[in-house]
Protein backbone atom coordinates (compact mmCIF):
# COMPACT_ATOMS: atom_id res chain seq x y z
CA UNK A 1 -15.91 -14.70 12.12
CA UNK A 2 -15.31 -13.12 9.00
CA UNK A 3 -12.98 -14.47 7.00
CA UNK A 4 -11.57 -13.66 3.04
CA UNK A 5 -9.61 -15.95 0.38
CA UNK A 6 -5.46 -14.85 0.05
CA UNK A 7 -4.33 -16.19 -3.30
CA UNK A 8 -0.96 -16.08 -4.80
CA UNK A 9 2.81 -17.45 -3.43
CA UNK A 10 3.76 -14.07 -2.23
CA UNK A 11 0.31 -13.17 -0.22
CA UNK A 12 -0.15 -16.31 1.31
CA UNK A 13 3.71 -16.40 2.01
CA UNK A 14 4.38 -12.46 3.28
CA UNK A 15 0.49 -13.35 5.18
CA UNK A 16 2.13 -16.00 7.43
CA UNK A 17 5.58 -14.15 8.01
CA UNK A 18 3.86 -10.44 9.01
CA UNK A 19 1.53 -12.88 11.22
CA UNK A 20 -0.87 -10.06 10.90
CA UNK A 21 -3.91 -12.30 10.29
CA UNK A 22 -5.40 -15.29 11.39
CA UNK A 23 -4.77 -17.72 8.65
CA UNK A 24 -7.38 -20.58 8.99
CA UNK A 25 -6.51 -22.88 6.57
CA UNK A 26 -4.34 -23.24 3.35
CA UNK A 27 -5.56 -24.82 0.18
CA UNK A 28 -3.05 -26.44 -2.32
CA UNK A 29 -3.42 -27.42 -5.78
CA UNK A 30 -3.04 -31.45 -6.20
CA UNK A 31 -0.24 -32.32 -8.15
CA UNK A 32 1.09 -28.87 -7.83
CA UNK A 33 4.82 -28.97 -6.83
CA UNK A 34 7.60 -26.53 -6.35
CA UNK A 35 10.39 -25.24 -4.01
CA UNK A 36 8.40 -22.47 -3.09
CA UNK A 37 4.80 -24.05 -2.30
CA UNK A 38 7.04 -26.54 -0.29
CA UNK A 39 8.51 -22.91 2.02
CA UNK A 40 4.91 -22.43 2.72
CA UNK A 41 3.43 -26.01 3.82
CA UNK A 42 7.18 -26.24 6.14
CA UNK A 43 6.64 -22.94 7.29
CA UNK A 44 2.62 -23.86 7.80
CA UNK A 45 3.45 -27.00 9.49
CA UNK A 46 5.48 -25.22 12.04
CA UNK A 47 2.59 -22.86 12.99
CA UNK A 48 0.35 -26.44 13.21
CA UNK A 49 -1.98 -24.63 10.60
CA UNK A 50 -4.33 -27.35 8.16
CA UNK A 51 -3.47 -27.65 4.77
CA UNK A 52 -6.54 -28.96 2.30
CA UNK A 53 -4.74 -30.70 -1.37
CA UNK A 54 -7.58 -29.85 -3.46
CA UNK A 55 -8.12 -29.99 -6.99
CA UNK A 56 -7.12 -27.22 -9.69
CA UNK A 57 -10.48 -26.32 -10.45
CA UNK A 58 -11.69 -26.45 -6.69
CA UNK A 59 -8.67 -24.12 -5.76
CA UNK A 60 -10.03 -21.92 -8.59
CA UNK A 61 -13.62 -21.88 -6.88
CA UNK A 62 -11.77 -21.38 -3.47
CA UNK A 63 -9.87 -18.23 -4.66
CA UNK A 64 -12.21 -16.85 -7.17
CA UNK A 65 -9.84 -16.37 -9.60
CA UNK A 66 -7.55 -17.94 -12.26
CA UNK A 67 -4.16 -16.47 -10.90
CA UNK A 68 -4.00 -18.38 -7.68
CA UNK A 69 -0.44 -20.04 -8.76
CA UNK A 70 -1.47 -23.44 -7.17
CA UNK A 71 -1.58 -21.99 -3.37
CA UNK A 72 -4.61 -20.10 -1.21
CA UNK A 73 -5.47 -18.98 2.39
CA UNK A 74 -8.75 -18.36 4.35
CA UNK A 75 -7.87 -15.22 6.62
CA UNK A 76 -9.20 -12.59 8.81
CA UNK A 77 -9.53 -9.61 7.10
CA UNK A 78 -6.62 -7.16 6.47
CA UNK A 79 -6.00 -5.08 9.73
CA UNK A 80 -6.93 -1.78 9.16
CA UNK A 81 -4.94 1.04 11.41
CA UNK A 82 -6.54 3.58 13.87
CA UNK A 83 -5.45 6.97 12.29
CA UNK A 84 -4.65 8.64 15.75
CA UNK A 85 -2.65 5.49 16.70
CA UNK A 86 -0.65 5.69 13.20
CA UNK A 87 0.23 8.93 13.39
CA UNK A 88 1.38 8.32 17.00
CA UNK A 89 3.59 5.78 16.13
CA UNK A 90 5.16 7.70 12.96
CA UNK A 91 5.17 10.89 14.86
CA UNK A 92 7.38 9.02 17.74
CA UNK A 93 9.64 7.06 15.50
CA UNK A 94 13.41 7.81 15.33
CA UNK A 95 12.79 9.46 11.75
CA UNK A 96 10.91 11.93 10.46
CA UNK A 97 7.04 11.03 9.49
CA UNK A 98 6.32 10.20 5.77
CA UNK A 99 3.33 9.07 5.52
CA UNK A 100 1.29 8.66 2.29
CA UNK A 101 -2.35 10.31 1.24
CA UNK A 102 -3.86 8.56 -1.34
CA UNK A 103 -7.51 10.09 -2.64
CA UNK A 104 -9.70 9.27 -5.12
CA UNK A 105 -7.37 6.24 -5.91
CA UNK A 106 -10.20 4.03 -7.07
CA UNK A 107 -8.45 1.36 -9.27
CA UNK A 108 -6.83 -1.41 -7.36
CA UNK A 109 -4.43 -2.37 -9.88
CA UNK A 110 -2.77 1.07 -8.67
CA UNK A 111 -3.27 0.45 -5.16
CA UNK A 112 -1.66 -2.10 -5.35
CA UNK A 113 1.39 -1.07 -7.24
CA UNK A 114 1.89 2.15 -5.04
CA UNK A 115 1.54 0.26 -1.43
CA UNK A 116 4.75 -1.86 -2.60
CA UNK A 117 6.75 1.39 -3.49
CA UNK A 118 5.40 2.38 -0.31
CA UNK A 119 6.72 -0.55 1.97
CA UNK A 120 10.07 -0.32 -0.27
CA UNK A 121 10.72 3.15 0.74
CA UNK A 122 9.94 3.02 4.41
CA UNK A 123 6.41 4.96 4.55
CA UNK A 124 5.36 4.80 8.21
CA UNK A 125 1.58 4.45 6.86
CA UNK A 126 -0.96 5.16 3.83
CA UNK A 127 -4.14 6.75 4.47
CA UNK A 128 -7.21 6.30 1.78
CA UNK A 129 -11.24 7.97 2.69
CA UNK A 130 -13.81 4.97 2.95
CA UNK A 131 -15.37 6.39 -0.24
CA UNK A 132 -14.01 6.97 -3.53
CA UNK A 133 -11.00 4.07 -3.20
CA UNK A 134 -10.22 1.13 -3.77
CA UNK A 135 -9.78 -1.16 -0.62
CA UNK A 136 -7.51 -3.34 0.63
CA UNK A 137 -8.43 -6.70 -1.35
CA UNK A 138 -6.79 -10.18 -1.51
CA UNK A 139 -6.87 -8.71 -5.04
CA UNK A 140 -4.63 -5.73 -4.01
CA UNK A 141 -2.23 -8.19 -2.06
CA UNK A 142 -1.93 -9.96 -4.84
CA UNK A 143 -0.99 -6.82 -6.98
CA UNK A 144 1.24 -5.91 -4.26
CA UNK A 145 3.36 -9.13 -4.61
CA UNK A 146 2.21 -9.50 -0.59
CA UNK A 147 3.67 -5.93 0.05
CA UNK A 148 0.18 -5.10 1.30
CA UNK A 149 0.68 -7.60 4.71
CA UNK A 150 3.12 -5.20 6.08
CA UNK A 151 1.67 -1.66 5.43
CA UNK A 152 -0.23 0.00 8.45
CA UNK A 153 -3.36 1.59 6.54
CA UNK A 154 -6.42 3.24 7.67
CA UNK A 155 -9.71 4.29 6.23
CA UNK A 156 -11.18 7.78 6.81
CA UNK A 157 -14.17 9.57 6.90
CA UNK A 158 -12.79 12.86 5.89
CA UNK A 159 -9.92 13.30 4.06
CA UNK A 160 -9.71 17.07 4.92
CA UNK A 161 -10.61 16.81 7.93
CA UNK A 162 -7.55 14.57 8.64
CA UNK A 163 -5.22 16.68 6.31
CA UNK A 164 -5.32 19.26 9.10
CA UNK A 165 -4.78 16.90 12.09
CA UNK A 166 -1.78 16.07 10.63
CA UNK A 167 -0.82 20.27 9.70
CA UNK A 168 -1.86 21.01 13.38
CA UNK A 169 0.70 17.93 14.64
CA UNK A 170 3.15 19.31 12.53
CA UNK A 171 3.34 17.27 9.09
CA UNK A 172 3.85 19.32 6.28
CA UNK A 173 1.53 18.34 3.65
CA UNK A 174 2.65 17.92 0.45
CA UNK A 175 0.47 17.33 -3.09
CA UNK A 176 0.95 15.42 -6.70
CA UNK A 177 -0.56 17.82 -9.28
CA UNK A 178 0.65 18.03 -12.76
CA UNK A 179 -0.61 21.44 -13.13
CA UNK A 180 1.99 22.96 -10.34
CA UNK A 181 4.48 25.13 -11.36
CA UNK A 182 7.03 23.43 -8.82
CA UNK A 183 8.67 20.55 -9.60
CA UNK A 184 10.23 17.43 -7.54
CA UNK A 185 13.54 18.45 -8.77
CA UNK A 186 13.95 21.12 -6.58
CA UNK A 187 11.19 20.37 -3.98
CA UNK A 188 11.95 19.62 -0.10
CA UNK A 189 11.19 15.96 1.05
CA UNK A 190 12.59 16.39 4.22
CA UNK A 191 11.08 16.44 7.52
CA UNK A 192 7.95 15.11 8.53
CA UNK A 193 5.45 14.98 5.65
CA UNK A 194 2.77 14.04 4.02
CA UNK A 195 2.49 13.05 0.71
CA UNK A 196 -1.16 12.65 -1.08
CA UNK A 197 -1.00 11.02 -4.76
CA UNK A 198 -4.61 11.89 -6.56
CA UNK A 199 -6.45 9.60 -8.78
CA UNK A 200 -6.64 8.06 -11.76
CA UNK A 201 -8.27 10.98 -13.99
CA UNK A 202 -8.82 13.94 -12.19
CA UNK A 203 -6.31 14.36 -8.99
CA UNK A 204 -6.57 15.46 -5.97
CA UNK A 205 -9.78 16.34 -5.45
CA UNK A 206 -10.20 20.67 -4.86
CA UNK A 207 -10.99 20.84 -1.36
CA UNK A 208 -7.92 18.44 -0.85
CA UNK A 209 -5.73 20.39 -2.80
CA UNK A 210 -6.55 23.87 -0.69
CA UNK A 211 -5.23 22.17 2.20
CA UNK A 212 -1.91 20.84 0.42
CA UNK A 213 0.93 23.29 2.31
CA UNK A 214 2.61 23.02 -1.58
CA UNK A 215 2.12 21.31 -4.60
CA UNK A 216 4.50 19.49 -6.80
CA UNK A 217 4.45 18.06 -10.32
CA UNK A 218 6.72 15.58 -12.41
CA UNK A 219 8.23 17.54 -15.63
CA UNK A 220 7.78 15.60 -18.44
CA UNK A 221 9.00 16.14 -22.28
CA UNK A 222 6.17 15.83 -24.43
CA UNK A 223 2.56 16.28 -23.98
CA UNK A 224 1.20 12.94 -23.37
CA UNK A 225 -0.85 13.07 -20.89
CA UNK A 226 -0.26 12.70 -17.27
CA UNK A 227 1.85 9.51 -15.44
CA UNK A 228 -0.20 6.51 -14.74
CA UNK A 229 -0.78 7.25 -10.31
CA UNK A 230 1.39 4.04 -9.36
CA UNK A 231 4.35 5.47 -11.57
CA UNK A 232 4.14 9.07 -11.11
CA UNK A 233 3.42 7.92 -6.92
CA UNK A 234 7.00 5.70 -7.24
CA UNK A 235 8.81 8.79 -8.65
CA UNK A 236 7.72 11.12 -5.90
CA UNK A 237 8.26 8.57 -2.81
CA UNK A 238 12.01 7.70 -4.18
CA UNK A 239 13.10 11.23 -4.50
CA UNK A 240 11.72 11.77 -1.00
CA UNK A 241 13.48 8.59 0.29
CA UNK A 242 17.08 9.47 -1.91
CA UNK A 243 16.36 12.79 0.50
CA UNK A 244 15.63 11.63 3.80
CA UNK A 245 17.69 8.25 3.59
CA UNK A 246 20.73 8.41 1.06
CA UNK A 247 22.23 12.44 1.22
CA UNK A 248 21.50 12.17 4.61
CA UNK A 249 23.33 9.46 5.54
CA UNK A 250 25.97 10.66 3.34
CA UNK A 251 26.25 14.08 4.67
């Protein structure tokens, strides 16, 4: 069975509360103490999983990399979504569908960064195409602070192609380009959408863009280039959630 290294606190903690992978085993750094490494070998215990004390420099080996904080986890793979079966289940929810597009996103450092905005704001799912992406890594978790463990996410072949399922179900499709003339200031988040956030340097890609139902930008006061994708994505998903979650429930 396949199986990849976790590494971090919040990864290997947020892996065994979502209980969305098999965790194998859990390594631990000798002589490395502290309230919160404690949380995880109680809450391992409980779930009868084996915990290995290993040495710092084994753990290192284990993990692959330096910023393991003392703690690790052999896992199944992240669970990837079926698209149909994601859009079901935000399509049927008892709120309207928001579900997040991201393409050409190839740097995980903002993959990770956006999936946490995304679990803070309630997105019933991200979508990313199987080429041109980053994927969901124990790196990523890790960037994610563990955020990752709880999104549903699922890898397409064509991004277009699934653009218009979700137009012919109903979503209105919404696009991040800091060329459009309309801005999130006076732009509609409510309903069922879906949002795409483009890359790193050059968007959304055309043919994505044609598909978009409108496109939306960030105003910004000097020309300095555009937002980094994370921060211009964690913008655009609070105004939709201070939309669909706070005036609502204070109208």
């Amino acid at each position: 069975m396949k199986a990849e290294i976790l590494y971090g606190f919040h990864p290997v903690n947020e892996a065994l509360s979502a209980s969305r992978r098999t965790i194998h085993e859990i390594y631990i750094a000798e002589q490395k103490t502290s309230r919160r490494i404690e949380r995880i070998a109680l809450a391992a215990g409980r779930k009868n999983l084996p915990i290995q004390k290993v040495s710092p420099a084994s753990l290192q080996r284990i993990a692959g990399n330096v910023s393991h904080q003392g703690i690790a986890a052999k896992v199944t793979p992240f669970p990837l979504a079926d698209v149909a079966l994601l859009v079901d289940s935000a399509l049927s929810g008892d709120h309207p569908a928001f579900i997040l597009l991201l393409d050409n996103v190839v740097d995980p450092h903002n993959l990770g960064a956006i999936l946490r905005t995304a679990v803070c704001v309630g997105a019933d799912g991200v979508i990313i195409p199987k080429d041109r992406s980053a994927f969901p890594t124990p790196a990523v978790s890790k960037i994610s602070s563990g955020a990752l463990e709880y999104i549903r996410l699922a890898l397409v072949n064509n991004m277009v192609r699934t653009i218009q399922m979700l137009k012919d179900r109903g979503v209105r499709i919404v696009g991040l380009d800091q060329n459009a003339t309309d801005s999130i200031f006076t732009a509609d988040f409510t309903g069922a959408m879906g949002l795409i956030i483009g890359g790193e340097e050059k968007g959304i890609r055309p043919l994505v863009r044609k598909t978009c139902d409108c496109l939306i930008s960030i105003p910004q006061m000097d020309k300095v280039g555009s937002l980094n994708a994370s921060v211009a994505g964690a913008i655009v998903m609070y105004e939709s959630y201070r939309q669909r979650w706070v005036l609502e429930k204070s109208s």
